[in-house]
PDB file of N, CA and C in Angstrom:
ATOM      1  N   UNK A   1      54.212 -77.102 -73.831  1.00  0.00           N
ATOM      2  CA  UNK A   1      53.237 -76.170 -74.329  1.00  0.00           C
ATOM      3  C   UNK A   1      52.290 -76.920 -75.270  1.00  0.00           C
ATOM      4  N   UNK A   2      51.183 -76.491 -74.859  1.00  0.00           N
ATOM      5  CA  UNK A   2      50.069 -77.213 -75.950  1.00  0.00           C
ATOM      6  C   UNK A   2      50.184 -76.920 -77.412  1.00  0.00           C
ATOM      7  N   UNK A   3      50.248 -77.262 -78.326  1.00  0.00           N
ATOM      8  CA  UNK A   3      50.382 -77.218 -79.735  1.00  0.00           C
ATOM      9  C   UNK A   3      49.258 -78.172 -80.622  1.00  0.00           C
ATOM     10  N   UNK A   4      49.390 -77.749 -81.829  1.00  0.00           N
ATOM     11  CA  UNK A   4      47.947 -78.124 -82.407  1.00  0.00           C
ATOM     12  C   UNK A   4      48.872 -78.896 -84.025  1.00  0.00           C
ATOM     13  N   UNK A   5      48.807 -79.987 -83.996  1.00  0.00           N
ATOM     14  CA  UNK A   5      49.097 -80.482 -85.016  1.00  0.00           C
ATOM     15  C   UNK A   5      48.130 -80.711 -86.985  1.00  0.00           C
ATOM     16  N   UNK A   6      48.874 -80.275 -87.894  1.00  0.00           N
ATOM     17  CA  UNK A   6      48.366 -80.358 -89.135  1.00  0.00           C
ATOM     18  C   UNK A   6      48.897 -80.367 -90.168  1.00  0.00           C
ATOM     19  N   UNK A   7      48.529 -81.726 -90.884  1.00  0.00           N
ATOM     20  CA  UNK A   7      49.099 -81.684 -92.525  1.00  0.00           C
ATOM     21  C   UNK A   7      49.537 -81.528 -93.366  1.00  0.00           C
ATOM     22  N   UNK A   8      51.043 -81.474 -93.173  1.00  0.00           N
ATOM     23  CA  UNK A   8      51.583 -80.197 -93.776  1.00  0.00           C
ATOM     24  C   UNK A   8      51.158 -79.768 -95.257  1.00  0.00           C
ATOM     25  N   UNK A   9      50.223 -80.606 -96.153  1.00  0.00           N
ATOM     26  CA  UNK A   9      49.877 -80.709 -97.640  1.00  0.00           C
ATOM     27  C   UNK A   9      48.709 -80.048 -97.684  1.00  0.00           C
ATOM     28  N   UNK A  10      48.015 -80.951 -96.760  1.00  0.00           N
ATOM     29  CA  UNK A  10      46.362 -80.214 -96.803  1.00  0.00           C
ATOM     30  C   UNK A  10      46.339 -79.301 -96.013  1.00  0.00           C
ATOM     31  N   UNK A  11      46.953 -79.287 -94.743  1.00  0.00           N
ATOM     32  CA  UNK A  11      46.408 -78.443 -93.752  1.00  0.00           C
ATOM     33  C   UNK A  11      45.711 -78.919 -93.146  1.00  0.00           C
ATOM     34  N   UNK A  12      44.962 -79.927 -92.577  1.00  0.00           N
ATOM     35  CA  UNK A  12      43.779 -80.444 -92.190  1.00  0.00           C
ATOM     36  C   UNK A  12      44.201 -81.080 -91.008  1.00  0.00           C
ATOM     37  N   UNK A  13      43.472 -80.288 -89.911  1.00  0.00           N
ATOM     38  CA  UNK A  13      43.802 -80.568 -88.378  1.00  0.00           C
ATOM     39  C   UNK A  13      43.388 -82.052 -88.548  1.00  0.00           C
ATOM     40  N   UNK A  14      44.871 -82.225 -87.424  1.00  0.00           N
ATOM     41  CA  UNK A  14      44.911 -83.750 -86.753  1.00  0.00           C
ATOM     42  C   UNK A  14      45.123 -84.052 -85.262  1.00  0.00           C
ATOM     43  N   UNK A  15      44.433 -83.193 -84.320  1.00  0.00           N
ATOM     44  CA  UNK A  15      44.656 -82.967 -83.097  1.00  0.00           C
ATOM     45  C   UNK A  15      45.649 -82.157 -82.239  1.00  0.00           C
ATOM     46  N   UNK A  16      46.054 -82.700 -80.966  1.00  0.00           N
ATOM     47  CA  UNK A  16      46.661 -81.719 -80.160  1.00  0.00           C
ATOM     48  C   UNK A  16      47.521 -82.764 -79.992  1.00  0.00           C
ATOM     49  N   UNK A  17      48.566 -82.239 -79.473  1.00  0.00           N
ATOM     50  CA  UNK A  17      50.144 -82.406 -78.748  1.00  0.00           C
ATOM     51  C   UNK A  17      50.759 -81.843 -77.822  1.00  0.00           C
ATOM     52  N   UNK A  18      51.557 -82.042 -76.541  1.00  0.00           N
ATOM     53  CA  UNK A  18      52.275 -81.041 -76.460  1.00  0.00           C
ATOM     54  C   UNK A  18      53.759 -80.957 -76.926  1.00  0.00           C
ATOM     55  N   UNK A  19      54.545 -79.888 -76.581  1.00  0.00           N
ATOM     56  CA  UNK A  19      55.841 -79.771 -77.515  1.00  0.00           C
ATOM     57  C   UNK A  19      56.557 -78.652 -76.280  1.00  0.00           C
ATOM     58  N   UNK A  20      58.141 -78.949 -76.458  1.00  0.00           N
ATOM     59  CA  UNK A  20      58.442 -77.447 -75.235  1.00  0.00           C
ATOM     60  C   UNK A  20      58.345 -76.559 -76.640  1.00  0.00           C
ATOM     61  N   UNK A  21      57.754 -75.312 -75.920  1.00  0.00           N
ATOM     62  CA  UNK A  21      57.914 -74.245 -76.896  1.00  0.00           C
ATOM     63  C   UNK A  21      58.908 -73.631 -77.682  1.00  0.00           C
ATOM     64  N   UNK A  22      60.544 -74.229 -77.454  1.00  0.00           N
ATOM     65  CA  UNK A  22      61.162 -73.440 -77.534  1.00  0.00           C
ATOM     66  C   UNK A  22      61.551 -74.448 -78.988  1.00  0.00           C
ATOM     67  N   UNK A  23      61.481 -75.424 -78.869  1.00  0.00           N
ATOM     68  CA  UNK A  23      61.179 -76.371 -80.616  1.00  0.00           C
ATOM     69  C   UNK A  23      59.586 -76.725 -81.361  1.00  0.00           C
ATOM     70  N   UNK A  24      58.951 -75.977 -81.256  1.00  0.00           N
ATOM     71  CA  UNK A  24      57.585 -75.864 -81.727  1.00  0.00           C
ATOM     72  C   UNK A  24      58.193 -75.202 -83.175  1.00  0.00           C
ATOM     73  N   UNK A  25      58.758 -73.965 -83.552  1.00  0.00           N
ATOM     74  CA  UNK A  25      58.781 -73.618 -84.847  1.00  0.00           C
ATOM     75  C   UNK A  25      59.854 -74.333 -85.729  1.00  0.00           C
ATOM     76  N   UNK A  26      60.538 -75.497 -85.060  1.00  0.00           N
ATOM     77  CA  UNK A  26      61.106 -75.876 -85.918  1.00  0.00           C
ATOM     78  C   UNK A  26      60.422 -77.971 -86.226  1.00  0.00           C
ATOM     79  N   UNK A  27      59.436 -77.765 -85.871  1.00  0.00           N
ATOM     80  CA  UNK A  27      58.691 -78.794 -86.181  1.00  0.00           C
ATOM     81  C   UNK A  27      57.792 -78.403 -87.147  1.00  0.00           C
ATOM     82  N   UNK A  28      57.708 -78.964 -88.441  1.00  0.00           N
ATOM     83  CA  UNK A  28      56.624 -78.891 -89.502  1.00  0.00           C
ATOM     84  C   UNK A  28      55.568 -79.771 -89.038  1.00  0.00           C
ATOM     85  N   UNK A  29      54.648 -79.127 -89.577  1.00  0.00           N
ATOM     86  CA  UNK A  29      52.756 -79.470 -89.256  1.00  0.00           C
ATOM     87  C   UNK A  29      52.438 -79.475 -87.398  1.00  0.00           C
ATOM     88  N   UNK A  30      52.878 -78.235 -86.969  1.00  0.00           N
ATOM     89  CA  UNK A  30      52.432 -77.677 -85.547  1.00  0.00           C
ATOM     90  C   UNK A  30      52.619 -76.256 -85.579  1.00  0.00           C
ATOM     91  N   UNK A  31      51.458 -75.731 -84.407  1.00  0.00           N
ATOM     92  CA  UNK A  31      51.291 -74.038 -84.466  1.00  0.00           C
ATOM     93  C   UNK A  31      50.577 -74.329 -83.198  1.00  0.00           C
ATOM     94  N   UNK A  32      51.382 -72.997 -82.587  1.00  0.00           N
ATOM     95  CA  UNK A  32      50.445 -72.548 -81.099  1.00  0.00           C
ATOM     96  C   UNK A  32      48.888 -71.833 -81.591  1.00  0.00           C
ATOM     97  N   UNK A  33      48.686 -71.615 -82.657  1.00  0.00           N
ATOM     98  CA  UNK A  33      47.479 -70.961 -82.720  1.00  0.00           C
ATOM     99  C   UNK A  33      46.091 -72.249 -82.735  1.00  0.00           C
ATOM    100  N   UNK A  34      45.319 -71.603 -81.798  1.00  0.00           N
ATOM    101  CA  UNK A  34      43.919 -72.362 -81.879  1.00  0.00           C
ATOM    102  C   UNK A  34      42.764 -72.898 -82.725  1.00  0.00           C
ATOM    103  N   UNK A  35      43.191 -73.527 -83.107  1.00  0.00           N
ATOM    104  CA  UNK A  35      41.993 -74.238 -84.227  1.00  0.00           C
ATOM    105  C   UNK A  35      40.459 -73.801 -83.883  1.00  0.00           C
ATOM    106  N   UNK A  36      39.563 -73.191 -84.613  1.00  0.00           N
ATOM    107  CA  UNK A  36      38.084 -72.550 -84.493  1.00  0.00           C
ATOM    108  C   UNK A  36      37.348 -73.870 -83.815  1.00  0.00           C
ATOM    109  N   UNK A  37      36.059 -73.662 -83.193  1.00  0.00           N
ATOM    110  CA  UNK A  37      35.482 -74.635 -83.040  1.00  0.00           C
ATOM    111  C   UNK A  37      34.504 -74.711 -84.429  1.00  0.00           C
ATOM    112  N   UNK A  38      34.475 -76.193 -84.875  1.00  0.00           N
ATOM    113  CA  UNK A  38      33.351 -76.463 -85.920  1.00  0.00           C
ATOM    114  C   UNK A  38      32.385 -77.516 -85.332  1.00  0.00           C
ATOM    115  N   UNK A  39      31.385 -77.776 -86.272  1.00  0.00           N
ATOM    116  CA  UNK A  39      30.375 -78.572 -86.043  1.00  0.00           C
ATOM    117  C   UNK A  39      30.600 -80.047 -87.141  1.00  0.00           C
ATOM    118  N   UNK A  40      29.632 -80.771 -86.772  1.00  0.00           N
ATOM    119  CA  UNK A  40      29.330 -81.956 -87.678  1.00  0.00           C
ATOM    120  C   UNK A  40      29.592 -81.564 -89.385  1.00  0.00           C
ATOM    121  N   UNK A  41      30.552 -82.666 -90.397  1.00  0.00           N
ATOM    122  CA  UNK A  41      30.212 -82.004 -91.406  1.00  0.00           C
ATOM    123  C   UNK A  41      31.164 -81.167 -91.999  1.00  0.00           C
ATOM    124  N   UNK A  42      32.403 -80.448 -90.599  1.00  0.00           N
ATOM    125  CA  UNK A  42      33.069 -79.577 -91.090  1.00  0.00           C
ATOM    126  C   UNK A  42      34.561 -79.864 -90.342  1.00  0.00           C
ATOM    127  N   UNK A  43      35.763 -79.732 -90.975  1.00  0.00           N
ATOM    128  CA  UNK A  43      36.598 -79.802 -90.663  1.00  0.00           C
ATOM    129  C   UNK A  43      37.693 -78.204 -90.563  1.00  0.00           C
ATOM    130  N   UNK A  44      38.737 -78.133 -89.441  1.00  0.00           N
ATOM    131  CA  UNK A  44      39.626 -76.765 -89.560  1.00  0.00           C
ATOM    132  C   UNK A  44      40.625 -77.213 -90.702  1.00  0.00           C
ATOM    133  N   UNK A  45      40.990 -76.467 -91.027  1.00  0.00           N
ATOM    134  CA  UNK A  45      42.419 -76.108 -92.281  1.00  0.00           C
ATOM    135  C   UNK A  45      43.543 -74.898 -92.119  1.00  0.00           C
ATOM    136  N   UNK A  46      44.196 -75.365 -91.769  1.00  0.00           N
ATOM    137  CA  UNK A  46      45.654 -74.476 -91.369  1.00  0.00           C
ATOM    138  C   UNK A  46      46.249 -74.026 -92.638  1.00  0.00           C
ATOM    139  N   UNK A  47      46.383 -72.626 -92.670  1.00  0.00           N
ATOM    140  CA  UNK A  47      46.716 -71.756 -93.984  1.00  0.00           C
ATOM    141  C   UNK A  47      48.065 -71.786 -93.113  1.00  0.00           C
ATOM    142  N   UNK A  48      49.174 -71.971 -93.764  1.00  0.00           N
ATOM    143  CA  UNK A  48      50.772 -71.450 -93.400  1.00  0.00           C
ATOM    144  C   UNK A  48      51.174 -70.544 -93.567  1.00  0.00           C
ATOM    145  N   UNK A  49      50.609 -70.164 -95.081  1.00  0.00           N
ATOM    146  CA  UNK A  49      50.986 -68.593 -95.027  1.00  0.00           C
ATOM    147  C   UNK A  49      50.697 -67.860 -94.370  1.00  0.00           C
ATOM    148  N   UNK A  50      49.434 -67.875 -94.137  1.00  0.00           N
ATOM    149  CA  UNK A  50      48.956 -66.666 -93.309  1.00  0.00           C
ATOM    150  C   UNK A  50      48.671 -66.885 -91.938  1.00  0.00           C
ATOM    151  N   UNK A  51      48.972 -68.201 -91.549  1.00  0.00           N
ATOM    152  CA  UNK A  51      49.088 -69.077 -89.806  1.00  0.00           C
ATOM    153  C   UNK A  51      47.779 -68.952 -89.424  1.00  0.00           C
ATOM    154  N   UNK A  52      46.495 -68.735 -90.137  1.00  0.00           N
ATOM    155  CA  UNK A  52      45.488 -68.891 -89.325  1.00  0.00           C
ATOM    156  C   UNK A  52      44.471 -70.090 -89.848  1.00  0.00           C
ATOM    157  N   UNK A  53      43.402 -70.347 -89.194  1.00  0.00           N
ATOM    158  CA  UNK A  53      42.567 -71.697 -89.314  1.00  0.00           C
ATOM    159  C   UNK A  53      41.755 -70.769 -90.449  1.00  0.00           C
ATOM    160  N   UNK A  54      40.940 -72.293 -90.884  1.00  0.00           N
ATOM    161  CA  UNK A  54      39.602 -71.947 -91.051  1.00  0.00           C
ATOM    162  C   UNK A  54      39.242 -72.927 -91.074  1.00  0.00           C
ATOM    163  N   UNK A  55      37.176 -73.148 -91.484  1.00  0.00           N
ATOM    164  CA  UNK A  55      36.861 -73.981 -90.845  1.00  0.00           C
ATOM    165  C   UNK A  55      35.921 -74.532 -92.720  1.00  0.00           C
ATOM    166  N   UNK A  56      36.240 -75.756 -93.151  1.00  0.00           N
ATOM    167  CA  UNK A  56      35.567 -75.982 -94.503  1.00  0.00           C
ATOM    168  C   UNK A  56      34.853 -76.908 -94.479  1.00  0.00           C
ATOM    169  N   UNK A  57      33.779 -77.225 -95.100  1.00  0.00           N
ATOM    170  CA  UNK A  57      33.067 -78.322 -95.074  1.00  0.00           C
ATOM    171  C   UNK A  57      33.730 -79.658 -95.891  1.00  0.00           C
ATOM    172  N   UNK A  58      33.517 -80.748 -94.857  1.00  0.00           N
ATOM    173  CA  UNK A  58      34.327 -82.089 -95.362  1.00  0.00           C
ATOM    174  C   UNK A  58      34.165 -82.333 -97.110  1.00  0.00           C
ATOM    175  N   UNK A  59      32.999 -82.014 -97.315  1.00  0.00           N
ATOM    176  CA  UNK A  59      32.486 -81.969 -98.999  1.00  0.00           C
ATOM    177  C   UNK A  59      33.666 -81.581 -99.741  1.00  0.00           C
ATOM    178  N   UNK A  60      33.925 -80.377 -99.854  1.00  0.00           N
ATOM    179  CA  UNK A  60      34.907 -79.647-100.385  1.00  0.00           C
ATOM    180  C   UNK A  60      36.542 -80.259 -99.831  1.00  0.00           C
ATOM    181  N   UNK A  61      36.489 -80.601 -99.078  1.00  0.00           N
ATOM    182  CA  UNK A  61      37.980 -81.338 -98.828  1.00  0.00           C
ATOM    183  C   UNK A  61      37.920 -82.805 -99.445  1.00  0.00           C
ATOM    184  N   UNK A  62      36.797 -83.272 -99.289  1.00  0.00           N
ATOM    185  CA  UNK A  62      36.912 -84.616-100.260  1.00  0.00           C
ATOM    186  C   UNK A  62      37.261 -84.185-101.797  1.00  0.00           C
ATOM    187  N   UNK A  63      36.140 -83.095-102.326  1.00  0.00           N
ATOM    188  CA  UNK A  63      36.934 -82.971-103.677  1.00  0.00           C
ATOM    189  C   UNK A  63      38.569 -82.217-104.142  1.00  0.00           C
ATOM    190  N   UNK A  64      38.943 -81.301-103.084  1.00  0.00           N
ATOM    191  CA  UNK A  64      40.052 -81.120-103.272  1.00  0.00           C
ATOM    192  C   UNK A  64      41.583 -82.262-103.275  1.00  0.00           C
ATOM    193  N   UNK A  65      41.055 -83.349-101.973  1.00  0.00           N
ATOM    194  CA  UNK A  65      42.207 -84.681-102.470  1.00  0.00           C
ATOM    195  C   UNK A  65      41.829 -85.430-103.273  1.00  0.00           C
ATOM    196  N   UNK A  66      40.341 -85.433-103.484  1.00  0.00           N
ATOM    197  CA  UNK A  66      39.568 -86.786-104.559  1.00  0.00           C
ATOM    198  C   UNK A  66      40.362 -87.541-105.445  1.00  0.00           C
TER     199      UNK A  66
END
């Protein structure tokens, strides 16, 4: 099953994988849910709590690990 790998600290998508589904939730930094499409400039961010993306500008992720 296709799975979407991310960060477990930042959150900050790091591509795709696949995985059998039936050990996908017991792997940290992967989720069947679809990362948004973004543009130039902007990177997705995987909330855990709430399992969904969003999409932030690289700016703001540089100052949040700075």
């Amino acid at each position: 099953m296709k799975a979407y790998m991310y960060d477990v600290e930042s959150g900050l998508f790091e591509g795709e994988t696949f995985e059998d589904k039936h050990l996908i939730k017991y792997v940290d930094g992967l989720t069947t849910a679809t990362p948004p499409t973004y543009n130039k400039g902007q990177v997705p961010v995987f909330n855990r709590n709430s399992q969904m993306w969003s999409v932030v500008p690289i700016n703001e992720i540089k100052e949040r690990l700075g």
